[in-house]
Protein backbone atom coordinates (compact mmCIF):
# COMPACT_ATOMS: atom_id res chain seq x y z
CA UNK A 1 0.00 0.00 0.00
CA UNK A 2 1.60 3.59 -0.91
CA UNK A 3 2.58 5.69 2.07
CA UNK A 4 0.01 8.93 1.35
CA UNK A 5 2.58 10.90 4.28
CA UNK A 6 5.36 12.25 2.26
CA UNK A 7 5.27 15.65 2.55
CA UNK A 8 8.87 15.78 4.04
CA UNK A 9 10.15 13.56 1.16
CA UNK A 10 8.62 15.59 -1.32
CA UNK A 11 10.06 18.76 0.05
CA UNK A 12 13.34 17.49 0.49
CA UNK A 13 13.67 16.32 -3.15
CA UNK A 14 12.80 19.34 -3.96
CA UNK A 15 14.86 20.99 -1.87
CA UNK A 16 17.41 18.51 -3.80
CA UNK A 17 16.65 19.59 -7.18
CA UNK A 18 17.56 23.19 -6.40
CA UNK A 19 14.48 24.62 -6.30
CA UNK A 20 15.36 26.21 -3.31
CA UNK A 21 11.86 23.94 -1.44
CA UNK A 22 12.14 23.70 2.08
CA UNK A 23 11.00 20.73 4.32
CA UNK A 24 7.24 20.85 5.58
CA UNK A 25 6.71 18.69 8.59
CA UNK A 26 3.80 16.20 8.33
CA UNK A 27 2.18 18.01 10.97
CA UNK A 28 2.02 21.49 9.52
CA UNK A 29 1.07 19.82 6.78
CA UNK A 30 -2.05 17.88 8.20
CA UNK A 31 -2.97 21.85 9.72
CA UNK A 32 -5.90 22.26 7.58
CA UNK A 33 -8.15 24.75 8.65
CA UNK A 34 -11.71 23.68 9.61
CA UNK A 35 -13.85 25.40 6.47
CA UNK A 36 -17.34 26.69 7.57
CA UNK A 37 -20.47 25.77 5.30
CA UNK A 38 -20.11 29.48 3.81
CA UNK A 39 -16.34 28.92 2.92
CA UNK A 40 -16.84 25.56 1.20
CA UNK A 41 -19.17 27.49 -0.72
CA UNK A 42 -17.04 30.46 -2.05
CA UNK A 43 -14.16 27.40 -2.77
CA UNK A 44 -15.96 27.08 -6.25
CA UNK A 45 -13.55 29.90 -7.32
CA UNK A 46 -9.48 30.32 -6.00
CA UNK A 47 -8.66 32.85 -4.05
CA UNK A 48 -5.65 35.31 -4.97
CA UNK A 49 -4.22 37.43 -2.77
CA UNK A 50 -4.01 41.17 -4.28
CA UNK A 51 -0.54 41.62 -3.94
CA UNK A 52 0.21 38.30 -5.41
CA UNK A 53 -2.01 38.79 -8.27
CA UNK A 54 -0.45 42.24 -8.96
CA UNK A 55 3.15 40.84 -9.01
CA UNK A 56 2.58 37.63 -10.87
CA UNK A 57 0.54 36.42 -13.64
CA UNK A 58 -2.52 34.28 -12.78
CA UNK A 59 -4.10 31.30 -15.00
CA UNK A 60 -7.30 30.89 -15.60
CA UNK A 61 -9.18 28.06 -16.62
CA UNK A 62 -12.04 28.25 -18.83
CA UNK A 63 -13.76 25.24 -19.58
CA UNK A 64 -16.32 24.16 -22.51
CA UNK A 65 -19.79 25.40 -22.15
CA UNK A 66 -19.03 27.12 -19.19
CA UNK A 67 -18.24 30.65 -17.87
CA UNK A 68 -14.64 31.74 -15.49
CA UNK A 69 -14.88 34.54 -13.66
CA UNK A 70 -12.50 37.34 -12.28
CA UNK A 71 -14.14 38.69 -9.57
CA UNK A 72 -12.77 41.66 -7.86
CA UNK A 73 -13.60 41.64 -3.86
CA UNK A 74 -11.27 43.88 -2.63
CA UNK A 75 -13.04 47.31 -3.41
CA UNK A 76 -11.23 47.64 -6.69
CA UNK A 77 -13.28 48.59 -9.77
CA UNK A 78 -12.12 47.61 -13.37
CA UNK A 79 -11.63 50.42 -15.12
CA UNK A 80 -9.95 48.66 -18.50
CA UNK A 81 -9.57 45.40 -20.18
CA UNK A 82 -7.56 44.20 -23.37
CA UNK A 83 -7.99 40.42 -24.31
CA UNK A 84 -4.93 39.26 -26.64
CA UNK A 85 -6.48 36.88 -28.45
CA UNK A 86 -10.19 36.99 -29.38
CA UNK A 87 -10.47 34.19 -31.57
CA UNK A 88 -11.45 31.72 -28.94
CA UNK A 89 -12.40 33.55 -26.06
CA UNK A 90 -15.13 36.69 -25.25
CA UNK A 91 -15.64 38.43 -21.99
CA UNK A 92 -18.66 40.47 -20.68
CA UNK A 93 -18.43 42.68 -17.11
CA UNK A 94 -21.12 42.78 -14.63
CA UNK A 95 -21.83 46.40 -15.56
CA UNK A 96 -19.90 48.83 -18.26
CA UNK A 97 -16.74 50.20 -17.35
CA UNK A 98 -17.68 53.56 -18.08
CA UNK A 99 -20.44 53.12 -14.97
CA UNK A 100 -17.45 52.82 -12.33
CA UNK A 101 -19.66 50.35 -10.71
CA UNK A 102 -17.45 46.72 -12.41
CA UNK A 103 -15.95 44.64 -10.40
CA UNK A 104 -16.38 41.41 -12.17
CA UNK A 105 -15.15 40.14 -15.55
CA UNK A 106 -16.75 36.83 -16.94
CA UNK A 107 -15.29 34.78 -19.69
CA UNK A 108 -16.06 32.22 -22.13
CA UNK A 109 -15.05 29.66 -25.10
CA UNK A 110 -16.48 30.12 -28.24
CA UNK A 111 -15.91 28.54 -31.66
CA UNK A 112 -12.80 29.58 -33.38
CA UNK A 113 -13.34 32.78 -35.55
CA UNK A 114 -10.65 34.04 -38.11
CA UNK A 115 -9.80 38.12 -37.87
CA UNK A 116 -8.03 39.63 -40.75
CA UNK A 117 -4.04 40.55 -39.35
CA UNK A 118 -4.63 39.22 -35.92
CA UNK A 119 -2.54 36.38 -34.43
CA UNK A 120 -3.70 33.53 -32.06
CA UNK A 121 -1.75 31.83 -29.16
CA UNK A 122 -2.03 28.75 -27.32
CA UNK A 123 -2.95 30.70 -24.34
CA UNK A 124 -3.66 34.21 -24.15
CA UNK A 125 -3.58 37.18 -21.83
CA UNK A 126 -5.69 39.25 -20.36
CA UNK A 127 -4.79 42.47 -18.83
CA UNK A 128 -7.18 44.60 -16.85
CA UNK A 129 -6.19 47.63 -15.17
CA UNK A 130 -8.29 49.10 -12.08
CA UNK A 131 -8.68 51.51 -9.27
CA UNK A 132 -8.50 51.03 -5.74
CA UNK A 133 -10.85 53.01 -3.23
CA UNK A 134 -8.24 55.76 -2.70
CA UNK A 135 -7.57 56.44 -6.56
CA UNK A 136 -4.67 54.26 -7.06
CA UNK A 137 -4.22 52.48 -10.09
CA UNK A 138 -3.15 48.86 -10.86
CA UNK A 139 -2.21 46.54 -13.49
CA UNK A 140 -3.21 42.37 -13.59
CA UNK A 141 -2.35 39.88 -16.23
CA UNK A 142 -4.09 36.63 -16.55
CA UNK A 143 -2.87 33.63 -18.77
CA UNK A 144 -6.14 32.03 -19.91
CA UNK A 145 -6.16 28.57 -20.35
CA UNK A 146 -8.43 26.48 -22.77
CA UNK A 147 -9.61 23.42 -21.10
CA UNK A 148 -11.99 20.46 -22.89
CA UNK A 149 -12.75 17.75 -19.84
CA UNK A 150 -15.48 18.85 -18.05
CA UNK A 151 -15.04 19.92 -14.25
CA UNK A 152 -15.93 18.51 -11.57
CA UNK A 153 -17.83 20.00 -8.39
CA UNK A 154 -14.92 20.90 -6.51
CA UNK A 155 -13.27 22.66 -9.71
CA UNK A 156 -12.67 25.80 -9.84
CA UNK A 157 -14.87 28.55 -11.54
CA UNK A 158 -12.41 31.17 -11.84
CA UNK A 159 -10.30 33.12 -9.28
CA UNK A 160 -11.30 36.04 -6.27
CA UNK A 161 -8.71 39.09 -6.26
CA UNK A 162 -9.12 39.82 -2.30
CA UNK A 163 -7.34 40.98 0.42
CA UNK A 164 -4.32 38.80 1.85
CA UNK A 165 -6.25 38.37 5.34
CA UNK A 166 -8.97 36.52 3.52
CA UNK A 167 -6.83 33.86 1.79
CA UNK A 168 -7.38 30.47 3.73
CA UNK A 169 -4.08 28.38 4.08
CA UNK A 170 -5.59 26.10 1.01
CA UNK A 171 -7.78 27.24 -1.64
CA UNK A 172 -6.78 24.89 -4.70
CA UNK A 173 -8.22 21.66 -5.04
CA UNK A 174 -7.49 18.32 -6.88
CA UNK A 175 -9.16 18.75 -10.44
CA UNK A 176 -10.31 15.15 -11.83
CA UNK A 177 -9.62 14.98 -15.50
CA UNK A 178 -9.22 11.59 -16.20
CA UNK A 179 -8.61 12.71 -20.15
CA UNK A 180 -5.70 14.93 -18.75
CA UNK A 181 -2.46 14.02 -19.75
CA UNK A 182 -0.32 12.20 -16.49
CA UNK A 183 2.47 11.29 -15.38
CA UNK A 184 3.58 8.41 -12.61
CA UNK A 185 4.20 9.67 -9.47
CA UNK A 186 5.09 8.03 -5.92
CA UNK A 187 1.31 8.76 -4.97
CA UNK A 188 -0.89 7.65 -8.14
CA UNK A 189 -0.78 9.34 -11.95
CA UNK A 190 -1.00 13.44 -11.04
CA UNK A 191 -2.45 15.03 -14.54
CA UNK A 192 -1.23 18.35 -15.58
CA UNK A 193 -3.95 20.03 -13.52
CA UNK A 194 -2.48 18.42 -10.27
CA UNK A 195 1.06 19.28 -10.94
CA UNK A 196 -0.05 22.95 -11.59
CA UNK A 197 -1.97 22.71 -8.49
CA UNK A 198 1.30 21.32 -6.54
CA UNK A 199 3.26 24.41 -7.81
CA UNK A 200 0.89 26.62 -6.24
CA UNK A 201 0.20 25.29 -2.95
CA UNK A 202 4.26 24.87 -2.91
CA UNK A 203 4.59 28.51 -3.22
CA UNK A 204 1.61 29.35 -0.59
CA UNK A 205 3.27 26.89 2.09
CA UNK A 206 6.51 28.72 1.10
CA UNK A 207 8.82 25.47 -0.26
CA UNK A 208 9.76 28.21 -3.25
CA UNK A 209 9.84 31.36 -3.75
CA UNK A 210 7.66 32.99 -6.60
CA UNK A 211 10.26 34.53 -9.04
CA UNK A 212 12.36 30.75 -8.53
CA UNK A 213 13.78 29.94 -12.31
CA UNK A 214 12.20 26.32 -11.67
CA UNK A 215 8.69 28.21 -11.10
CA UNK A 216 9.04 29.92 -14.52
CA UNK A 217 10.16 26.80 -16.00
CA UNK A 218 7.29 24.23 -14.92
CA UNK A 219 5.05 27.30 -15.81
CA UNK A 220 6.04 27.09 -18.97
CA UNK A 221 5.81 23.10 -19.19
CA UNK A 222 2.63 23.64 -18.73
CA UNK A 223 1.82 25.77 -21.26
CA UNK A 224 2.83 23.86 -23.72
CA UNK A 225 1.28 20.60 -22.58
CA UNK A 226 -1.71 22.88 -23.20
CA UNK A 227 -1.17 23.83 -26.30
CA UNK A 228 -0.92 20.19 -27.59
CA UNK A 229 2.99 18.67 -26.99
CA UNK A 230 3.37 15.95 -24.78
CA UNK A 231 4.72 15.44 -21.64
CA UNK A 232 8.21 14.36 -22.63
CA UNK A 233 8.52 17.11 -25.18
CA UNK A 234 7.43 19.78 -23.22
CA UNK A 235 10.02 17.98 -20.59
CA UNK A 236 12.93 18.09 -23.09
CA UNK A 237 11.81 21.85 -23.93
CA UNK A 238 12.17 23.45 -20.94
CA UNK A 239 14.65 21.28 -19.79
CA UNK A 240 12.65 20.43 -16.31
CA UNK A 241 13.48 17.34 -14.56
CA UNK A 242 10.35 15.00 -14.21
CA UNK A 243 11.40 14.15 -10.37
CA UNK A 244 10.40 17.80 -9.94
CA UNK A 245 6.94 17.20 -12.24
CA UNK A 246 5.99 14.48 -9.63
CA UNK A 247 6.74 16.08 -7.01
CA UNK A 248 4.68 18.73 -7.34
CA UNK A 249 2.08 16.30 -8.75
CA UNK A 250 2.39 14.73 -5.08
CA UNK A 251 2.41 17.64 -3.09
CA UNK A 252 -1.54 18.17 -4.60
CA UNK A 253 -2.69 14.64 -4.38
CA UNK A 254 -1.20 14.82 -0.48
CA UNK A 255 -2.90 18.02 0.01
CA UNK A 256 -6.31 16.82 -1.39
CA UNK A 257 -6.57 14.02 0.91
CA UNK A 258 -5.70 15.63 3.91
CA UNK A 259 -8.78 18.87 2.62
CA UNK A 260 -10.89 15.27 1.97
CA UNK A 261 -10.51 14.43 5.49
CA UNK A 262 -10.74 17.37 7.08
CA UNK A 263 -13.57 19.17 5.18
CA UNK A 264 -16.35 16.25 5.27
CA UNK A 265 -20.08 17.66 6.11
């Protein structure tokens, strides 16, 4: 039977691999907080921290015959947006940006349309500027990410922009997409999904830091997994060791059953 406790061997290897991970103990990492009906709830979409958001670029998913949002709860109000790539993608706000009233930006998939002299990319950007209550102004970018399995309930719908008080210790959860690409791992066969997941909740628990190489680079691996290349290629691309892949693809499925256990009704 595989040992689901190896939070310390994960972060050591990591730690091993130079991506400058530190070593979790198993019991900070069973410290799951105990969610109340209300924050199960608002789960359905990840939470961001402002100042994270503002310094680093965000992905989100958008799924087939569904809607993402990005929904502003900190007080900000959208005030533009420019969309790289509309071929596959359109976006509506929950009022105009001319009202000053915005706060909300939802997006969706739609079949591929051809514009004279514009280019396409495997995943676009989305840049939105707003202002805060006191008149500053600030800059987001979001990678958006085309995604064709259909999510399940505990996926998320999007992400929150919100202050860094209301961030729970874990707000990414295992996405099942058994037509996800995987890998083998230690812990079971983590899909691209988990081991983007992993990254994350690496760099919330602090294991790296967000502007390590190694970040950028399974970032990237990503990406191109997404846009179609295989594991391996994307692998031999980016030159990222796949210890590192399934490690990270074990830090989520480690995470997700200790949020199982903890966050049963």
């Amino acid at each position: 039977m595989k040992n689901h406790y190896l939070i310390d061997g994960i972060a050591a290897l990591l730690l091993s691999l130079s991506i400058g991970f530190g070593v979790a103990s198993p019991a900070s990492a069973r410290q799951t907080p105990a969610y109340s009906a209300t924050e199960r709830t608002t789960a359905s979409v990840r939470l961001i921290s402002e100042a994270q958001a503002e310094a680093n670029t965000t992905s989100v998913d958008i799924y087939t015959g569904r809607s993402s949002v990005i929904d502003f709860r900190n007080g900000e109000i959208i005030a533009y947006i420019q969309l790289s790539d509309m071929s596959e993608i359109v976006y509506s706000t929950n009022a105009p940006l001319e009202s000053g009233g915005s706060n909300t930006i939802v997006l969706r998939e739609i079949e591929p349309l051809v514009f004279e002299g514009q280019t396409t990319a495997a995943v676009p950007n989305l840049i939105v500027s707003t202002i805060n209550p006191v008149g500053i102004s600030k800059t987001y970018i979001f990678d958006l990410h085309l995604r064709q399995a259909q999510p399940s309930g505990a996926t998320s719908n999007g992400v929150a922009i919100v202050p860094a008080n209301l961030v729970p210790a874990r707000t990414v959860r295992r996405l099942e997409q058994p037509e996800s690409p995987s890998i083998d791992s230690n812990l079971g066969q983590p899909t691209i999904a988990d081991i983007a997941n992993g990254l994350e909740i690496a760099i919330a628990r602090g294991y790296t830091a967000e502007n390590d190489p190694v970040v950028a680079q399974v970032r990237q691996f990503i990406a191109l997994v997404d846009s179609g290349k295989t594991i391996a290629a994307a692998a031999r691309e980016t030159n990222i060791a796949l210890e590192i892949l399934e490690a990270l693809g074990d830090i989520e499925i480690e995470a997700d059953i200790f949020d199982g256990a903890s966050t049963q009704v």
